[in-house]
N, C-alpha and C. Protein backbone atom coordinates (compact mmCIF):
# COMPACT_ATOMS: atom_id res chain seq x y z
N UNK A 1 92.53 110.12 104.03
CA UNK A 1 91.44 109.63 104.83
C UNK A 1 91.35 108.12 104.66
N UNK A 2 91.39 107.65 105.98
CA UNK A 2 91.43 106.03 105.79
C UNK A 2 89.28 105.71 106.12
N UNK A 3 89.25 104.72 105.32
CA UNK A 3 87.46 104.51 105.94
C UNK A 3 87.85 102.92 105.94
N UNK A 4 87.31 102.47 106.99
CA UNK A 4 87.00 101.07 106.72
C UNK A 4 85.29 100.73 106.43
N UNK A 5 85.05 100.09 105.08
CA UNK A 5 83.54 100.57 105.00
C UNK A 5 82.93 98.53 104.89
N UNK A 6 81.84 98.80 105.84
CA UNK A 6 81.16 97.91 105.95
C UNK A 6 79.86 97.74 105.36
N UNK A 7 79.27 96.93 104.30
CA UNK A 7 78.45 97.22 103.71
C UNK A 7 78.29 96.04 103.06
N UNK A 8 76.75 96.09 103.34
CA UNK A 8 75.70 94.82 102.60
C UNK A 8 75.50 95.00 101.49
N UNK A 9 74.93 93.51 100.82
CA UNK A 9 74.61 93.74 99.58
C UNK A 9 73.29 94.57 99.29
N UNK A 10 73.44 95.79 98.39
CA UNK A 10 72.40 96.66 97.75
C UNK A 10 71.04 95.72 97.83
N UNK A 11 70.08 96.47 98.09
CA UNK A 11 68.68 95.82 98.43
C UNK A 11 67.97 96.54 97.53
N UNK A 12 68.50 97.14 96.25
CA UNK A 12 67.46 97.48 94.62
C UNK A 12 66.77 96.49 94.67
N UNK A 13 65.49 96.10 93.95
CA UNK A 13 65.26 94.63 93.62
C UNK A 13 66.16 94.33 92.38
N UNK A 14 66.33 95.04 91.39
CA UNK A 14 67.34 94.93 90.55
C UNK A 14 68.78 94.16 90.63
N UNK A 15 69.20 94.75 91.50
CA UNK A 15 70.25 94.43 92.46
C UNK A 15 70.45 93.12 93.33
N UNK A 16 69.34 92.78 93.53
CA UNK A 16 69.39 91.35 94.57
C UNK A 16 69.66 90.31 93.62
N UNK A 17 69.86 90.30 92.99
CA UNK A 17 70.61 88.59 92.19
C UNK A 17 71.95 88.95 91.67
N UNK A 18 72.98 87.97 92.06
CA UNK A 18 74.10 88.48 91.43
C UNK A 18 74.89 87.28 90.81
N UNK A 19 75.51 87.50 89.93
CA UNK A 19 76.22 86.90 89.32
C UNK A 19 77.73 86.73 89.92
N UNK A 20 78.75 85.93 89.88
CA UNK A 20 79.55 85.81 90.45
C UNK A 20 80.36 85.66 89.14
N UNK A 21 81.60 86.74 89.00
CA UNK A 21 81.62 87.17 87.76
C UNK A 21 83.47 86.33 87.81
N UNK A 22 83.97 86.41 89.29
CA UNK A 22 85.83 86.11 89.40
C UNK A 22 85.64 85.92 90.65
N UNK A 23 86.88 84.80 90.70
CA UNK A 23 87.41 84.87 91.95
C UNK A 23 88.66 85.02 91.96
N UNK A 24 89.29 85.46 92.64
CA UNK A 24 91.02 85.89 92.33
C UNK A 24 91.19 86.26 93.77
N UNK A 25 92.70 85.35 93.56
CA UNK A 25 93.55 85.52 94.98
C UNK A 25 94.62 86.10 94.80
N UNK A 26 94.88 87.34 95.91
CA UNK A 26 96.16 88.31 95.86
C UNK A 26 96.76 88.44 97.00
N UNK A 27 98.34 88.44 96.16
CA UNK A 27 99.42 88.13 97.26
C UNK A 27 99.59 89.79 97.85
N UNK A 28 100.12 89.90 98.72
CA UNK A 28 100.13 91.59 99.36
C UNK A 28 101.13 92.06 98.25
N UNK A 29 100.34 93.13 98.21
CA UNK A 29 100.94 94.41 97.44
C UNK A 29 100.80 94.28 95.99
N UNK A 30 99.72 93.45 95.61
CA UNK A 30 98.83 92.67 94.28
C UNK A 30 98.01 93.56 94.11
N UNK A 31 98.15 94.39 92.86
CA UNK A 31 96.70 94.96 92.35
C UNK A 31 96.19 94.81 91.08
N UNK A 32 94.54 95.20 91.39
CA UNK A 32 93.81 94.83 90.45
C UNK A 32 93.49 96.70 89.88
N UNK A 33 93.68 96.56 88.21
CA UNK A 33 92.99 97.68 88.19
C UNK A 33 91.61 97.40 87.22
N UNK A 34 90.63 98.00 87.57
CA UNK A 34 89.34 97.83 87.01
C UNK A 34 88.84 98.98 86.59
N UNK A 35 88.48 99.08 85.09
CA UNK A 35 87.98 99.77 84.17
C UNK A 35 86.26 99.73 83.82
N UNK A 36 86.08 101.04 84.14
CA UNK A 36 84.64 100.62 84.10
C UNK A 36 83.62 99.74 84.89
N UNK A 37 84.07 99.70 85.77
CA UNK A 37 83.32 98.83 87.38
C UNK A 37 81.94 98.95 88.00
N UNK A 38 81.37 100.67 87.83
CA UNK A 38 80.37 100.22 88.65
C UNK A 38 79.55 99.72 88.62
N UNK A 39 78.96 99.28 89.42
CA UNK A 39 77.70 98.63 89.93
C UNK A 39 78.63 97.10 90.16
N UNK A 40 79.33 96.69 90.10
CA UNK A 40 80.21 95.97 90.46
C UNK A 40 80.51 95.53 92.22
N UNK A 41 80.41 94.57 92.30
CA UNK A 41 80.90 94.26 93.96
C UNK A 41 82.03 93.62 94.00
N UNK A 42 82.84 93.94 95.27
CA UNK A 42 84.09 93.37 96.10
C UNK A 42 83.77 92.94 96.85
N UNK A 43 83.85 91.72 97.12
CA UNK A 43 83.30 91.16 97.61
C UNK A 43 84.60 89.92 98.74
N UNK A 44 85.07 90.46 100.16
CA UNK A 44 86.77 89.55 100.63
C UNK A 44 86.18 88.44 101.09
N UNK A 45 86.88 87.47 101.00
CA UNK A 45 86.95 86.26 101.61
C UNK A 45 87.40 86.08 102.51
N UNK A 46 88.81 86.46 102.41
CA UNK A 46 90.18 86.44 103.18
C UNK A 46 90.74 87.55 102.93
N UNK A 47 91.75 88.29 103.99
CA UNK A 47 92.68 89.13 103.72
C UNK A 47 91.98 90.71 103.95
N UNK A 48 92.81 91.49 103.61
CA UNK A 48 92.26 92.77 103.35
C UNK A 48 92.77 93.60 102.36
N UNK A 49 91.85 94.44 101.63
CA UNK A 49 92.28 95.13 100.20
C UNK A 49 91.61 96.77 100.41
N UNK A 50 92.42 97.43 100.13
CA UNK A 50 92.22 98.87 99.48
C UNK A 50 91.48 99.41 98.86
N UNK A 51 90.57 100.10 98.26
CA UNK A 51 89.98 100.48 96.91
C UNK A 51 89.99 102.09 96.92
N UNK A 52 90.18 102.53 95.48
CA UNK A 52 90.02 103.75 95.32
C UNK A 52 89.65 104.07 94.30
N UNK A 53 88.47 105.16 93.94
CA UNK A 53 87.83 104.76 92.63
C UNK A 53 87.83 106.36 91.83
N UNK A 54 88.09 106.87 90.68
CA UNK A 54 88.62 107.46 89.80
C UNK A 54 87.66 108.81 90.52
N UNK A 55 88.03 110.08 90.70
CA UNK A 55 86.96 110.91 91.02
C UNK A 55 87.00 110.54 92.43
N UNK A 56 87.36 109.94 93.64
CA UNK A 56 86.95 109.67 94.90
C UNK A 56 87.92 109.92 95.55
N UNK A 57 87.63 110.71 97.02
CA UNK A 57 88.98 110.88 97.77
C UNK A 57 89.18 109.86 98.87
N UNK A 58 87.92 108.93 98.62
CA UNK A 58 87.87 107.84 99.72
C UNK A 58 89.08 107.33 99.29
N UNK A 59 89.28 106.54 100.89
CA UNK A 59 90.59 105.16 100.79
C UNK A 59 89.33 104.33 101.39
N UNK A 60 89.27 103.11 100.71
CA UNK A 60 87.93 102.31 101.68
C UNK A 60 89.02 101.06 101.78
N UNK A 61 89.11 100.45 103.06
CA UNK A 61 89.65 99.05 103.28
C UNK A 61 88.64 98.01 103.71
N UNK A 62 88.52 97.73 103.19
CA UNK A 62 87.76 95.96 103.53
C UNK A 62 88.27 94.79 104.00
N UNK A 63 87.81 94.31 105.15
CA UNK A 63 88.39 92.97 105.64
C UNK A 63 87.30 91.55 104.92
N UNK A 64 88.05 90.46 105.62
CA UNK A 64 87.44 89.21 105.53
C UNK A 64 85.90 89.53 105.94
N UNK A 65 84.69 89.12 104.78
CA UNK A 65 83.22 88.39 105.11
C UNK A 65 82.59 90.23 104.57
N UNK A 66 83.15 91.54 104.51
CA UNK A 66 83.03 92.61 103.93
C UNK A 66 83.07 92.78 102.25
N UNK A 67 82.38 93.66 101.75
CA UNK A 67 82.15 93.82 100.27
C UNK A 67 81.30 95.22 100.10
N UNK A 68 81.96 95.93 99.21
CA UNK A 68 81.66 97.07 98.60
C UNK A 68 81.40 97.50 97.35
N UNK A 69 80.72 98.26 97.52
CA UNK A 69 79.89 97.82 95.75
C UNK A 69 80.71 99.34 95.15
N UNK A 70 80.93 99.36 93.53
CA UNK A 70 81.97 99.93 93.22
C UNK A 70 81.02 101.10 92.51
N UNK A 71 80.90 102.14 93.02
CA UNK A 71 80.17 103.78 92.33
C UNK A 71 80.11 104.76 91.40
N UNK A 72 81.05 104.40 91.18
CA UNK A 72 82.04 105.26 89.79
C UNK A 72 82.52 104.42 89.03
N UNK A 73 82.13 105.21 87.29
CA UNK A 73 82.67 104.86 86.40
C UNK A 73 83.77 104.99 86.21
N UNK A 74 84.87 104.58 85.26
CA UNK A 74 86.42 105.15 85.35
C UNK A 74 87.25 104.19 85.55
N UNK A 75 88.33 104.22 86.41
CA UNK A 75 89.23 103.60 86.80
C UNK A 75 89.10 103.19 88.08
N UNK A 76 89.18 101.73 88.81
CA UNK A 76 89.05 101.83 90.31
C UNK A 76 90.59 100.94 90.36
N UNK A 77 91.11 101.03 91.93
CA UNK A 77 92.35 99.89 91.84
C UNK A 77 91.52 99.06 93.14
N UNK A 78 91.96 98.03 93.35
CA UNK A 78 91.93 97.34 94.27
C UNK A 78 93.50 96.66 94.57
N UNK A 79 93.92 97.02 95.76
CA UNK A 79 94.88 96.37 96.37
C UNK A 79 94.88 95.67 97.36
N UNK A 80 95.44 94.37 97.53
CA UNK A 80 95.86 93.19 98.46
C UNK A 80 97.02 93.93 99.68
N UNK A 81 96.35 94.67 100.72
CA UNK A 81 96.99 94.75 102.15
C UNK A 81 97.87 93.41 102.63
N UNK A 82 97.24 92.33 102.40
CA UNK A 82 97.74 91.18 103.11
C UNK A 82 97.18 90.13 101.83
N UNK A 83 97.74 89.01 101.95
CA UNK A 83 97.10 87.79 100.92
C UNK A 83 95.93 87.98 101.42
N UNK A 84 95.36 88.09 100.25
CA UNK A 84 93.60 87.93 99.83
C UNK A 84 92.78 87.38 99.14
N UNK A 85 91.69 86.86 99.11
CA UNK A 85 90.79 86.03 98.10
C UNK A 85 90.07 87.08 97.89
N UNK A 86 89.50 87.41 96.82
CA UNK A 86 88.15 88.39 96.64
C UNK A 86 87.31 87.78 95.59
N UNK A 87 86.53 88.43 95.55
CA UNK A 87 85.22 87.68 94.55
C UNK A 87 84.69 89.01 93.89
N UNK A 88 84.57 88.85 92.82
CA UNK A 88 83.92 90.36 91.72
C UNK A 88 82.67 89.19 91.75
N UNK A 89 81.46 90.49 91.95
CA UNK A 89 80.07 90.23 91.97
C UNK A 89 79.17 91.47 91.13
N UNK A 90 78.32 90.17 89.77
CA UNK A 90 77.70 91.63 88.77
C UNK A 90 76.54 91.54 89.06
N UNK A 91 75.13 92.30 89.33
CA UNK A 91 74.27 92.12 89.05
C UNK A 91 73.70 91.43 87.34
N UNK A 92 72.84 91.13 87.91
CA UNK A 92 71.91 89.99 86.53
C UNK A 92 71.47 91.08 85.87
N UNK A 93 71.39 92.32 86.09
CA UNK A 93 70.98 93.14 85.07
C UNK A 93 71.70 93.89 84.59
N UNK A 94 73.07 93.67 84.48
CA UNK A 94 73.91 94.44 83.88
C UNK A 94 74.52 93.61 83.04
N UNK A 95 75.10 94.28 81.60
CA UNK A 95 75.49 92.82 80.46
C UNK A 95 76.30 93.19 79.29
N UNK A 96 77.37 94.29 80.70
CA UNK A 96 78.58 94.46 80.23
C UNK A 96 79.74 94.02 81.61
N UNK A 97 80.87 93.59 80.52
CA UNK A 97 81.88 93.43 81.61
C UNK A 97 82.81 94.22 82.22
N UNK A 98 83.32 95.08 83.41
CA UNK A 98 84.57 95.71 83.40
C UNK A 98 85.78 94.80 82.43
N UNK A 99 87.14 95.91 82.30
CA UNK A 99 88.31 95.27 82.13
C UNK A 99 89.47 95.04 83.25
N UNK A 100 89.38 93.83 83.65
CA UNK A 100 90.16 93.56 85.02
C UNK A 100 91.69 93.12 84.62
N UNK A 101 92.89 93.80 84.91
CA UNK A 101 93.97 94.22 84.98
C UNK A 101 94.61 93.22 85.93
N UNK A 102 95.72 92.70 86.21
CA UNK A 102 96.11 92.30 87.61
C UNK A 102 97.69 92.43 87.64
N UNK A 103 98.08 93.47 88.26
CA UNK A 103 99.51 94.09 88.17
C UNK A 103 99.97 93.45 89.86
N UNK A 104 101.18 92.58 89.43
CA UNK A 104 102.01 92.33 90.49
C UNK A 104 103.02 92.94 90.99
N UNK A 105 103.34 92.97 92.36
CA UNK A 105 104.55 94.26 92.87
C UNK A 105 105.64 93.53 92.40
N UNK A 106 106.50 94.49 91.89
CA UNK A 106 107.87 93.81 91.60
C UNK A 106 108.91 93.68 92.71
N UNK A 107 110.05 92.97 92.60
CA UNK A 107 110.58 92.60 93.59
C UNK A 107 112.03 92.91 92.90
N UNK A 108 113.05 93.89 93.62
CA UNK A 108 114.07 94.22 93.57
C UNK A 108 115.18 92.83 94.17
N UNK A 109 116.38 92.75 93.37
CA UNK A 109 117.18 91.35 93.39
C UNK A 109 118.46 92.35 93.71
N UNK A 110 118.97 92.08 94.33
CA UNK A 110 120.22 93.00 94.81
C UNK A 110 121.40 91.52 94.23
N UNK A 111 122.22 92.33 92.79
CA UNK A 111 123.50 91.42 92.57
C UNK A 111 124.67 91.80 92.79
N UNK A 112 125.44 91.40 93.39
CA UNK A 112 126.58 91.99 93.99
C UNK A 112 127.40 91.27 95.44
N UNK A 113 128.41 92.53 95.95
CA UNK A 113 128.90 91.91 97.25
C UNK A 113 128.63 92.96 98.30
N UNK A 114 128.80 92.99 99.39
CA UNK A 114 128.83 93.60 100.28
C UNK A 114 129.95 93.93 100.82
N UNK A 115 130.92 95.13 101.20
CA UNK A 115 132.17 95.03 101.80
C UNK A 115 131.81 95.30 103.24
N UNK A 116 132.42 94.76 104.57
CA UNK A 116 132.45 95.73 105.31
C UNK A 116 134.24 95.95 105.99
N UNK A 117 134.30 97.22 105.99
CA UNK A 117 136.19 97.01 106.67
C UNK A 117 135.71 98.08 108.04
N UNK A 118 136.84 97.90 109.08
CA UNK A 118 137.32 98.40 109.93
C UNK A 118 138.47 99.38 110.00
N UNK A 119 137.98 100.62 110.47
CA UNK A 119 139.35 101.48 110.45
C UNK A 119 139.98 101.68 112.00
């Protein structure tokens, strides 16, 4: 299931001040994995990213000026669809940190020759 989810910032009063916790830019196929996240926001700048969060069968994609606040405890990933800026956003009343991960795609190097013959 693909969702593209559009969504404001939480209107708790709790919730309405936030801290601006990272900013991090990802090249496509860049992920972040985040431990222990919720109440946590994603918050794109640029680009578009993935999320999927431990326990969830959502796929949520987010574009540029979009941000989704993270629900589940556990494991979440966030992946870079395309180069992306994102911004992790904590509320002021929370005063623990996730553990943010940032795993790059590897890139296969082909060493060698190529033959081609004609029969």
């Amino acid at each position: 299931m693909r969702m593209l989810a559009r969504t404001g910032p939480p209107s708790a009063p709790e919730d309405s001040a936030w801290r601006i916790e990272g900013r991090i830019a990802l090249r496509s196929g860049e992920l972040l994995r985040i431990r222990d996240g919720r109440g946590w926001t994603i918050a794109v700048a640029e680009g578009e990213v993935w999320i999927t969060q431990d326990g969830d069968s959502r796929d949520i994609v987010i574009e540029a000026r979009d941000r989704f606040r993270l629900e589940r405890a556990g494991l979440s990933l966030v992946q870079a669809l395309r180069h992306s800026r994102i911004t992790l956003l904590l509320p002021l009343s929370e005063h623990r940190a996730p553990r943010v991960d940032r795993i790059r795609p590897r890139t296969t190097r082909y060493w060698g020759s190529i033959f081609a013959s004609s029969t």
